[in-house]
Protein backbone atom coordinates (compact mmCIF):
# COMPACT_ATOMS: atom_id res chain seq x y z
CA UNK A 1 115.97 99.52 119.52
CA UNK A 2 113.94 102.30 118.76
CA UNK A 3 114.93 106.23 118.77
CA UNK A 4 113.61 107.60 121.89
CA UNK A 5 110.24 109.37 122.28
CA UNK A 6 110.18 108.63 118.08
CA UNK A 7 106.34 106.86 117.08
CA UNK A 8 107.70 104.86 114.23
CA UNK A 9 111.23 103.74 113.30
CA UNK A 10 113.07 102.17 110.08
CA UNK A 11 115.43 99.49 111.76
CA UNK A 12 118.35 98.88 108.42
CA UNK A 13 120.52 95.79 109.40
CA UNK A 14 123.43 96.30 107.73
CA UNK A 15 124.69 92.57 108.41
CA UNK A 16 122.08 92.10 105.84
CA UNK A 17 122.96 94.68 103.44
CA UNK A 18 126.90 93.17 103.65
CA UNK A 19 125.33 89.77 103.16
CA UNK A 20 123.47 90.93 99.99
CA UNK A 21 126.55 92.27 98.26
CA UNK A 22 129.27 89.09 99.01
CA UNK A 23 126.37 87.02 97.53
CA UNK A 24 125.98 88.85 94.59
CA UNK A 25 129.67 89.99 94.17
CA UNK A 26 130.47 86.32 94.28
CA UNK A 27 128.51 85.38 91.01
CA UNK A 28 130.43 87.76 89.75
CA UNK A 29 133.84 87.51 87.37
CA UNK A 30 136.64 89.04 89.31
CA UNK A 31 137.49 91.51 86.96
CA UNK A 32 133.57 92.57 86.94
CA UNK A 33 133.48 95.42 89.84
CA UNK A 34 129.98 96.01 91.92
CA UNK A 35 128.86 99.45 92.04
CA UNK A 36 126.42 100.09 94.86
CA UNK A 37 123.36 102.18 93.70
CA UNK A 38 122.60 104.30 96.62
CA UNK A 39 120.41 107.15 94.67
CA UNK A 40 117.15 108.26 96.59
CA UNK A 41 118.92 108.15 99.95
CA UNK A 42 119.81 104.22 99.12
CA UNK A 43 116.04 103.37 98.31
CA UNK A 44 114.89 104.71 101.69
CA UNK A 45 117.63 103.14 103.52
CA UNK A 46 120.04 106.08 104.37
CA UNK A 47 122.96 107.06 101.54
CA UNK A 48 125.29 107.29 103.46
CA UNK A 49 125.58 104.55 105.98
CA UNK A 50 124.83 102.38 103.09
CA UNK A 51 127.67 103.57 101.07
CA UNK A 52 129.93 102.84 103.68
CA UNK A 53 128.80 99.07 104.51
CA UNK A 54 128.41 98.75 100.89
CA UNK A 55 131.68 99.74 100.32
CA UNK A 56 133.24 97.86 103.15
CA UNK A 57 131.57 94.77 101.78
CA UNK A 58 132.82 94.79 98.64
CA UNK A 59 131.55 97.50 96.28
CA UNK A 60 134.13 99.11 93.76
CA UNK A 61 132.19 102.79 93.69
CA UNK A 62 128.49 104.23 94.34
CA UNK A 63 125.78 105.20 91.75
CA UNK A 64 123.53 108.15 92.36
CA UNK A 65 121.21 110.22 90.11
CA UNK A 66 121.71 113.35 90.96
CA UNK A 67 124.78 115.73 91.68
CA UNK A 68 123.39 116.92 95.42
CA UNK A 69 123.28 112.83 96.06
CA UNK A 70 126.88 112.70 95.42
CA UNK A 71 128.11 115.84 96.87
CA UNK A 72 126.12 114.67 99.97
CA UNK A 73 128.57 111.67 100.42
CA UNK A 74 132.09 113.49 99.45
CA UNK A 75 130.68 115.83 102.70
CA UNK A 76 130.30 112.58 104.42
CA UNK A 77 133.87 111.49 103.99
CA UNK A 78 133.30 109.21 100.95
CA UNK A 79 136.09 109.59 98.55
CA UNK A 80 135.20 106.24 96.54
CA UNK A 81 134.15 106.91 92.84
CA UNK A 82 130.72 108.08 92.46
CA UNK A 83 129.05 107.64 88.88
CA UNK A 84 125.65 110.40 88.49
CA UNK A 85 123.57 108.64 86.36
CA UNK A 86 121.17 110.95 85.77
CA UNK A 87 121.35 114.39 83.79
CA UNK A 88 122.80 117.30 85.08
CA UNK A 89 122.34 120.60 84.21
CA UNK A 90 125.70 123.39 83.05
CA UNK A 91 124.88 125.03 86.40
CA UNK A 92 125.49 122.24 88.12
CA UNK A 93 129.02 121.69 87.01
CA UNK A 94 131.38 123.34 89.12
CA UNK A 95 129.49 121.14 92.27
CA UNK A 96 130.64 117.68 90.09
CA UNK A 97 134.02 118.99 88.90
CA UNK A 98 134.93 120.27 92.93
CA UNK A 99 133.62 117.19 94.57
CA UNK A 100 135.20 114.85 91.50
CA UNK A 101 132.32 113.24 90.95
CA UNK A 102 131.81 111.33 87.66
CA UNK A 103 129.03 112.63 85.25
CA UNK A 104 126.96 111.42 82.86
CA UNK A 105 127.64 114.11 79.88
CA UNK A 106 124.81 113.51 76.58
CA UNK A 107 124.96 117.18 75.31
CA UNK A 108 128.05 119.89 74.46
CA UNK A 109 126.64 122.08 76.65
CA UNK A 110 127.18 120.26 79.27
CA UNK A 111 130.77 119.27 78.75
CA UNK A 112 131.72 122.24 77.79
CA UNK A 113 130.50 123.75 81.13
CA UNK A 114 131.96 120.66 83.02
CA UNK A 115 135.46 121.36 81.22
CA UNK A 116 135.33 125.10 82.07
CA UNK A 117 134.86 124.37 85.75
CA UNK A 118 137.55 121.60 86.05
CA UNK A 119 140.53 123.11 87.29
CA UNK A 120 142.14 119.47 88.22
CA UNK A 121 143.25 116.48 85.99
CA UNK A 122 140.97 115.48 83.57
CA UNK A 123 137.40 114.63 84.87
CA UNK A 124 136.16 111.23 83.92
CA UNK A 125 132.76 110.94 82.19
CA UNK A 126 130.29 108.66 81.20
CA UNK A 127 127.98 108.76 78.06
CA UNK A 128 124.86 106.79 77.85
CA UNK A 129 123.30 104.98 74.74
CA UNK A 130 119.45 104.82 74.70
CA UNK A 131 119.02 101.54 73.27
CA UNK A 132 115.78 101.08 74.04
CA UNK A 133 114.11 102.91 77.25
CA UNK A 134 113.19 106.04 75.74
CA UNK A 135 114.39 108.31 78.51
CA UNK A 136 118.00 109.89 79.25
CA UNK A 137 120.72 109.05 76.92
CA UNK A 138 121.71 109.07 73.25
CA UNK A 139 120.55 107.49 70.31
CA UNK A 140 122.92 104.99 68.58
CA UNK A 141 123.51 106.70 65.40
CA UNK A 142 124.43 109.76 67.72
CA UNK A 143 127.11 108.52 70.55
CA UNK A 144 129.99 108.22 67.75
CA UNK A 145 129.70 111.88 66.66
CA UNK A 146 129.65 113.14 69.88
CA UNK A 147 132.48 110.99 71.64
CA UNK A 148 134.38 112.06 68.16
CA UNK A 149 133.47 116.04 69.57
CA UNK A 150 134.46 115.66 73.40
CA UNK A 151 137.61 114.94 71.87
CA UNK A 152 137.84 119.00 72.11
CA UNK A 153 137.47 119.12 75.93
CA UNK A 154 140.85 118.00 77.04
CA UNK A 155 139.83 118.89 80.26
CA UNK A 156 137.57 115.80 80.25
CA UNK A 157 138.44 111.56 80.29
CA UNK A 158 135.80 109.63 78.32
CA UNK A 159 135.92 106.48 81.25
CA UNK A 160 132.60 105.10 80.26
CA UNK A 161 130.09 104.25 77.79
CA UNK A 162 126.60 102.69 79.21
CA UNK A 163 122.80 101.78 78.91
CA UNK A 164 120.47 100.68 81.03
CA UNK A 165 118.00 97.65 80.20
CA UNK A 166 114.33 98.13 80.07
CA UNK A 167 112.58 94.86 80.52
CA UNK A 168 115.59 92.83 81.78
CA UNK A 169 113.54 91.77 84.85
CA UNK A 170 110.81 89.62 82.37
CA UNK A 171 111.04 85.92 81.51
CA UNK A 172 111.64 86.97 78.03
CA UNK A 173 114.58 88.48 77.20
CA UNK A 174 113.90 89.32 73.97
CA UNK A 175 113.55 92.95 73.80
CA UNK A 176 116.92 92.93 76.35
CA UNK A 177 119.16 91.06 73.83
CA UNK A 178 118.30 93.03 71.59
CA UNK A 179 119.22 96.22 73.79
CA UNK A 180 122.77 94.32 74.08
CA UNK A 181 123.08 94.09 70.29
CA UNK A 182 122.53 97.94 69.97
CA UNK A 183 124.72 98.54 72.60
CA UNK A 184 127.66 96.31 71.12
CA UNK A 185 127.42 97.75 68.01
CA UNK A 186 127.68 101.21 68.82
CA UNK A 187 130.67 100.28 71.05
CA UNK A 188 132.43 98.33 68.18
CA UNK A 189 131.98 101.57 65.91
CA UNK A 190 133.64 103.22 68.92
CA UNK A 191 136.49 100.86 68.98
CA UNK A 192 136.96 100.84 65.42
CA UNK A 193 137.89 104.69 65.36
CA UNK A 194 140.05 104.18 68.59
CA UNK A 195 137.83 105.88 70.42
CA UNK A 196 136.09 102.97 72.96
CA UNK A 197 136.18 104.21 76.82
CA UNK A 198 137.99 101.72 78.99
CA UNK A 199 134.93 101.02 80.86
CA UNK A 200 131.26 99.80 79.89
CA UNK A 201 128.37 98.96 82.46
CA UNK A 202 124.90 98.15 81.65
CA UNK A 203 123.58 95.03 84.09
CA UNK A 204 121.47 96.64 86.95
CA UNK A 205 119.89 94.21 89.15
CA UNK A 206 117.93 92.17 87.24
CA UNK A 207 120.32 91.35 84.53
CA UNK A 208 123.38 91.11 87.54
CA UNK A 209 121.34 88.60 88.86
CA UNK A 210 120.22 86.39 86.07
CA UNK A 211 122.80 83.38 84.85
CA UNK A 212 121.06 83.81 81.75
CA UNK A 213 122.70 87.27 81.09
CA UNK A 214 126.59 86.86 82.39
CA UNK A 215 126.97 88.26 78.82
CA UNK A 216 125.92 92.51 80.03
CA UNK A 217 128.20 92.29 82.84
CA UNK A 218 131.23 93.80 80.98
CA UNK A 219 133.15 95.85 83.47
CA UNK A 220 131.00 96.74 86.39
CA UNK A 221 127.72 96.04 87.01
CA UNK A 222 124.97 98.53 88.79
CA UNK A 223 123.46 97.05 91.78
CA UNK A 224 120.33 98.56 93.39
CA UNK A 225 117.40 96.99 94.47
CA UNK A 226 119.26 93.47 94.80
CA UNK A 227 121.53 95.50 97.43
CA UNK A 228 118.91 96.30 99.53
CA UNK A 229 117.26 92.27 99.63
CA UNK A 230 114.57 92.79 97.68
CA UNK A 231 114.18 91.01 93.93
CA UNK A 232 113.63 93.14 90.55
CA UNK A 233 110.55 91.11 90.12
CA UNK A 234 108.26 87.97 90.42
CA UNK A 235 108.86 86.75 87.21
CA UNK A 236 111.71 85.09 87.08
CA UNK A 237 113.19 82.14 89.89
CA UNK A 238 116.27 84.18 91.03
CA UNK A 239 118.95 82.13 91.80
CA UNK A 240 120.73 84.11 94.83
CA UNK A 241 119.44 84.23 98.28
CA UNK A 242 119.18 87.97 99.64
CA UNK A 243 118.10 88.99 103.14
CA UNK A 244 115.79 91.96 103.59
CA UNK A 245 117.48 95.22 104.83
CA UNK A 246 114.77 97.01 106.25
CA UNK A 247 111.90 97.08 108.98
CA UNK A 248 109.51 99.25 109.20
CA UNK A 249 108.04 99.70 112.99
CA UNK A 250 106.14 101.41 115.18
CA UNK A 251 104.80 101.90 118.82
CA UNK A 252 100.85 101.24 120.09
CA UNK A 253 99.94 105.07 120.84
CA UNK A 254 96.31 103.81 122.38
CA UNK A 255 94.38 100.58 122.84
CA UNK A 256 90.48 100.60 123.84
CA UNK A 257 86.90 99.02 122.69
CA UNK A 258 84.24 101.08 120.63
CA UNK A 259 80.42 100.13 121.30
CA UNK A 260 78.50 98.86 117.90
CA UNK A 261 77.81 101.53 115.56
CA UNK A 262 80.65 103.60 116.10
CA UNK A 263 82.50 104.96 112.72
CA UNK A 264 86.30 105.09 112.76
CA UNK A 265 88.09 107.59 111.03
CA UNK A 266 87.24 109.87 108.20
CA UNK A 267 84.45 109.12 106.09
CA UNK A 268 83.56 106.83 108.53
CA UNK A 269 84.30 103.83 106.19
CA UNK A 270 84.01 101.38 108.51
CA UNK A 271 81.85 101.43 111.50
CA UNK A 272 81.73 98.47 114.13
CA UNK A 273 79.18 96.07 114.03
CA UNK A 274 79.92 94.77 117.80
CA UNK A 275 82.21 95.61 121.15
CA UNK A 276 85.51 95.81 118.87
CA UNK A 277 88.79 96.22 120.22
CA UNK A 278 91.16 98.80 118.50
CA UNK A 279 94.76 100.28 118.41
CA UNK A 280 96.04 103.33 117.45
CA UNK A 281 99.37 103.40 114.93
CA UNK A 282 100.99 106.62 114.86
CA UNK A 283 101.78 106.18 111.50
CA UNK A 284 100.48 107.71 108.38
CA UNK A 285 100.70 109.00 104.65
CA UNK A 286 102.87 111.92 105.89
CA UNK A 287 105.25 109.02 106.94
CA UNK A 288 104.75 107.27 103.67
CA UNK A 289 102.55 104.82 105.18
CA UNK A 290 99.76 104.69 101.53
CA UNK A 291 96.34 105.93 102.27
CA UNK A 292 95.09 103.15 99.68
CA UNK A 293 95.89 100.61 102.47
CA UNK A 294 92.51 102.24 104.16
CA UNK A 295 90.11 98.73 105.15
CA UNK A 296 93.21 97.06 103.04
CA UNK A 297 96.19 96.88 105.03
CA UNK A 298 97.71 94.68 108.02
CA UNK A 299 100.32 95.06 110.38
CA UNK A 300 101.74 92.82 113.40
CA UNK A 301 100.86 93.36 116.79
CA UNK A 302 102.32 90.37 119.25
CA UNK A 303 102.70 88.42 116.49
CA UNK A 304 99.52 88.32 114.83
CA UNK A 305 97.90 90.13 111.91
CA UNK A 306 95.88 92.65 112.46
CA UNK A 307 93.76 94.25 109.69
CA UNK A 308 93.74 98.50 109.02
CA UNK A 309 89.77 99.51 109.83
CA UNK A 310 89.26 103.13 108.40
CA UNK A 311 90.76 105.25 106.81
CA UNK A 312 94.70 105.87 107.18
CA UNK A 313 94.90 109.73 107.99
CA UNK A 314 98.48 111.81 107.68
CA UNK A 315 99.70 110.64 110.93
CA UNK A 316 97.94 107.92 112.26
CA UNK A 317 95.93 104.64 111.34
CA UNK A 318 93.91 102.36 113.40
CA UNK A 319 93.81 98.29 113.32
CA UNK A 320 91.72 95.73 115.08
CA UNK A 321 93.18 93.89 117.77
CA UNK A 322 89.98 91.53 118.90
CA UNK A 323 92.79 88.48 118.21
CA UNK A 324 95.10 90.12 120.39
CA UNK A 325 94.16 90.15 124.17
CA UNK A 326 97.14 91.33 125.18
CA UNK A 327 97.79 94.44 123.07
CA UNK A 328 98.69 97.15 125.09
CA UNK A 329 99.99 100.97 125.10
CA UNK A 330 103.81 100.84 123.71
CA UNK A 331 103.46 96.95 122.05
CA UNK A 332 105.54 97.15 118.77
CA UNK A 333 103.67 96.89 115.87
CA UNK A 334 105.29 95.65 112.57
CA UNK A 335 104.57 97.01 109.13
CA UNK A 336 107.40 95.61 107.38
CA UNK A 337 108.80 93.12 108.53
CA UNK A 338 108.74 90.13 110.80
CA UNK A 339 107.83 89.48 114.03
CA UNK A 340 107.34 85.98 115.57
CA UNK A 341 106.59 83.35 112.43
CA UNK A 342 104.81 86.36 111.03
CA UNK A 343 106.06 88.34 108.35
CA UNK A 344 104.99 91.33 105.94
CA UNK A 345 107.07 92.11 103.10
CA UNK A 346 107.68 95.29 100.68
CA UNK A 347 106.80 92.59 97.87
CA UNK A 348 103.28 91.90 99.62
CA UNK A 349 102.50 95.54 100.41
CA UNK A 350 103.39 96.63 96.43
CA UNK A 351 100.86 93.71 95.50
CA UNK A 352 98.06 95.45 97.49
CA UNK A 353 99.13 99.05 95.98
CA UNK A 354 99.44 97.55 92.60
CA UNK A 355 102.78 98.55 92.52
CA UNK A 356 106.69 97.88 93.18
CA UNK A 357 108.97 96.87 95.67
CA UNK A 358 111.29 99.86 94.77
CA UNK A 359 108.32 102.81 95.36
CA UNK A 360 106.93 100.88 98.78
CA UNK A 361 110.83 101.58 100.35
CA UNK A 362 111.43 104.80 98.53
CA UNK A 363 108.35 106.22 99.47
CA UNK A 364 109.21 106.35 103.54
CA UNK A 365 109.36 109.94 104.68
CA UNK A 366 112.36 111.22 105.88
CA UNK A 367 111.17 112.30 109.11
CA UNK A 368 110.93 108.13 110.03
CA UNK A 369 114.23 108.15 111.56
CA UNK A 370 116.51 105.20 110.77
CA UNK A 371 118.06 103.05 113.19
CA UNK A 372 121.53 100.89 112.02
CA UNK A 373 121.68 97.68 113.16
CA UNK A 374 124.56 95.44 112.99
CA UNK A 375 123.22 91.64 113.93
C-alpha cells in the first residue's frame, strides 16, 4: 500500500470519505445542498481527490479559503461551484473572475476590482455578516448599505449572504442562537428593500450535524471536518456515525537493544535503565509528526502500543518495542490509525497536544505523500 522507497505514508480511503457525506447529506432537507469544505488541501487529505469523491458522493459545490485553493482545482478539471470564504485581496481578482470562482466581497475595493476584471456574465458573490466571531465579515448595521452599493457593479450577482457560528460545537447554544437572530434580522432588512440574495449558508459542521439546529441549515450547509470522519468536538453526543478518512503510517527504519545507561536522542531525556529494545520511526516534526509528543506519544507496531522514548527530532523518533519480540526492519508502524484491535485517533493525539482534531490532520507536511484508497 505504501509509495515505494517513501518512510511514511497518509493512506485516505475515500470509501470512507463517500460514506461520510451520504450520511450527513441524508439528515439533510432535499432542497438543503452540501458543500464540501476542502480548504487547506481538504484538512491534510489532498484537495483535489477529495473534491472529486466529494462531489461524486453527493456534494452540490466546494468551499476553500483562499483564491490559489480554488484556482488549484479549476486546473484540476473541477468546474463545480467553488465558494472562497476567506478575503481576497483587489490583486487577486482577475485569478477569481478567469477561473469563475465565487468570492467573498466585504469591501468596495474589492468589488470594484472584481467587476473591472470580469469580462463574462455577471460573477456571483457572497457577503458575510460577522455576527459574532470577530474575524472576517461585516457588521450587521453595515451589510444593508453595502449590498444597497454593489448595486453599482452590474458586472457582479449578489448569490449569497452568510456567517459562520462561533461556539456552535458547545452544549449550550446560547451564544449560537443568538448568532442566528443577528443573522435573520439583517437578512429580513435585506428582504424588505428587495434586496435578499437567493442563497444563505451558515451551518458548518457542528451545527449540520446537530438535530437541535435544523433551523441554520437554510440553503446549503458547509461541511468540513464532519467530511473528513472526525467530530467538531467532545461535547456534544453526535447523532451520525462517520468513518475516519485518514491513516497515518510508517515503515521500521532500524530495530536493536541499548545497554543500561544509554541516552536516546537529544537532550538525552530519557536514558535506559536496563537491556531495552528500540525502533527507529522515520518520522518527525518536519513531517508534522509534534515534537511535544517527546516521552508522550505512542504508535502501533504489530499491533501493540508502543510508547515515544526521547525526544522526536525533524525526521525521526524512536519507540520501545520490549512488548514486541517480533519487531523487525520494514514492520508498519501506525500513528493514526488502527491496526489489529488497536487504534490511535486524531481525537486522542489533540488530547495529548492540548489541542484539536482539525490542527493534528492539517498539520501533516506535504512531503508525506498520500495514498487513495478505495475499500
Amino acid at each position: 500500500m505504501a509509495p515505494s522507497a517513501s518512510p511514511t505514508w497518509v493512506e485516505i480511503d475515500l470509501n470512507a470519505l463517500a460514506h461520510n457525506v451520504k450520511a450527513i447529506r441524508a439528515c439533510l432537507p432535499n432542497q438543503t445542498a452540501l458543500f464540501a469544505v476542502v480548504k487547506a488541501n481538504a484538512y491534510g487529505h489532498g484537495a483535489v481527490e477529495v473534491a472529486r469523491a466529494a462531489l461524486a458522493a453527493g456534494a452540490a459545490g466546494l468551499c476553500v479559503a483562499r483564491v490559489e485553493e480554488g484556482v488549484a482545482l479549476r486546473q484540476a478539471g473541477i468546474e463545480a461551484p467553488v465558494w472562497v470564504l476567506g478575503w481576497i485581496s483587489p490583486e487577486e481578482a482577475p485569478a477569481c473572475a478567469r477561473a469563475r470562482l465565487t468570492p467573498t466581497v466585504n469591501t468596495l475595493e474589492q468589488a470594484e476590482a472584481l467587476a473591472s476584471a470580469n469580462t463574462g456574465p455577471p460573477l456571483p458573490v457572497h457577503v458575510k455578516v460577522d455576527t459574532g466571531l470577530s474575524r472576517y465579515g461585516l457588521l450587521p448595521d453595515e451589510v444593508v448599505p453595502f449590498v444597497r452599493a454593489l448595486r453599482q457593479f452590474p458586472q457582479l450577482y449578489l448569490e449569497g449572504l452568510w456567517t459562520h457560528m462561533a461556539r456552535a460545537d458547545e452544549a449550550d447554544l446560547t451564544p449560537t442562537r443568538q448568532q442566528l437572530a443577528r443573522f435573520r434580522a439583517v437578512h429580513q432588512q435585506l428582504q424588505a428593500e428587495g434586496l435578499a440574495p437567493p442563497l444563505c449558508h451558515v451551518a458548518a459542521s457542528a451545527a449540520t450535524l446537530r438535530p437541535d439546529l435544523e433551523e441554520a441549515r437554510f440553503q446549503a450547509v458547509r461541511v468540513g471536518i464532519a467530511l473528513y470522519g472526525l467530530y467538531p468536538s467532545d461535547e456534544v453526543d453526535w447523532p451520525i456515525s462517520l468513518q475516519p478518512v485518514m491513516n497515518w503510517k510508517a515503515r521500521v527504519a532500524r530495530v536493536r537493544t541499548l545497554p543500561p545507561g544509554t541516552p536516546v536522542s537529544y537532550g538525552g531525556t530519557f536514558v535506559t535503565s536496563q537491556p531495552t529494545r528500540v525502533a527507529l520511526v522515520p518520522v518527525g516534526y518536519g513531517d508534522g509528526y509534534p515534537r511535544a509528543l517527546s516521552n508522550r506519544g505512542q504508535v502501533l507496531i504489530g499491533g501493540r502500543r508502543c510508547p515515544v522514548v526521547g525526544r522526536v527530532c525533524m525526521d525521526s523518533f524512536v519507540v520501545k518495542v520490549d512488548q514486541v519480540p517480533a519487531a523487525r526492519e520494514g514492520d508498519e508502524v501506525v500513528l493514526i490509525g488502527q491496526q489489529g484491535h488497536e487504534s490511535i485517533t486524531a481525537e486522542e493525539l489533540a488530547r495529548q497536544l492540548d489541542t484539536i482534531n482539525y490542527e493534528v490532520v492539517t498539520r501533516i507536511m506535504a512531503r508525506v505523500p498520500r495514498v487513495y484508497v478505495n475499500g
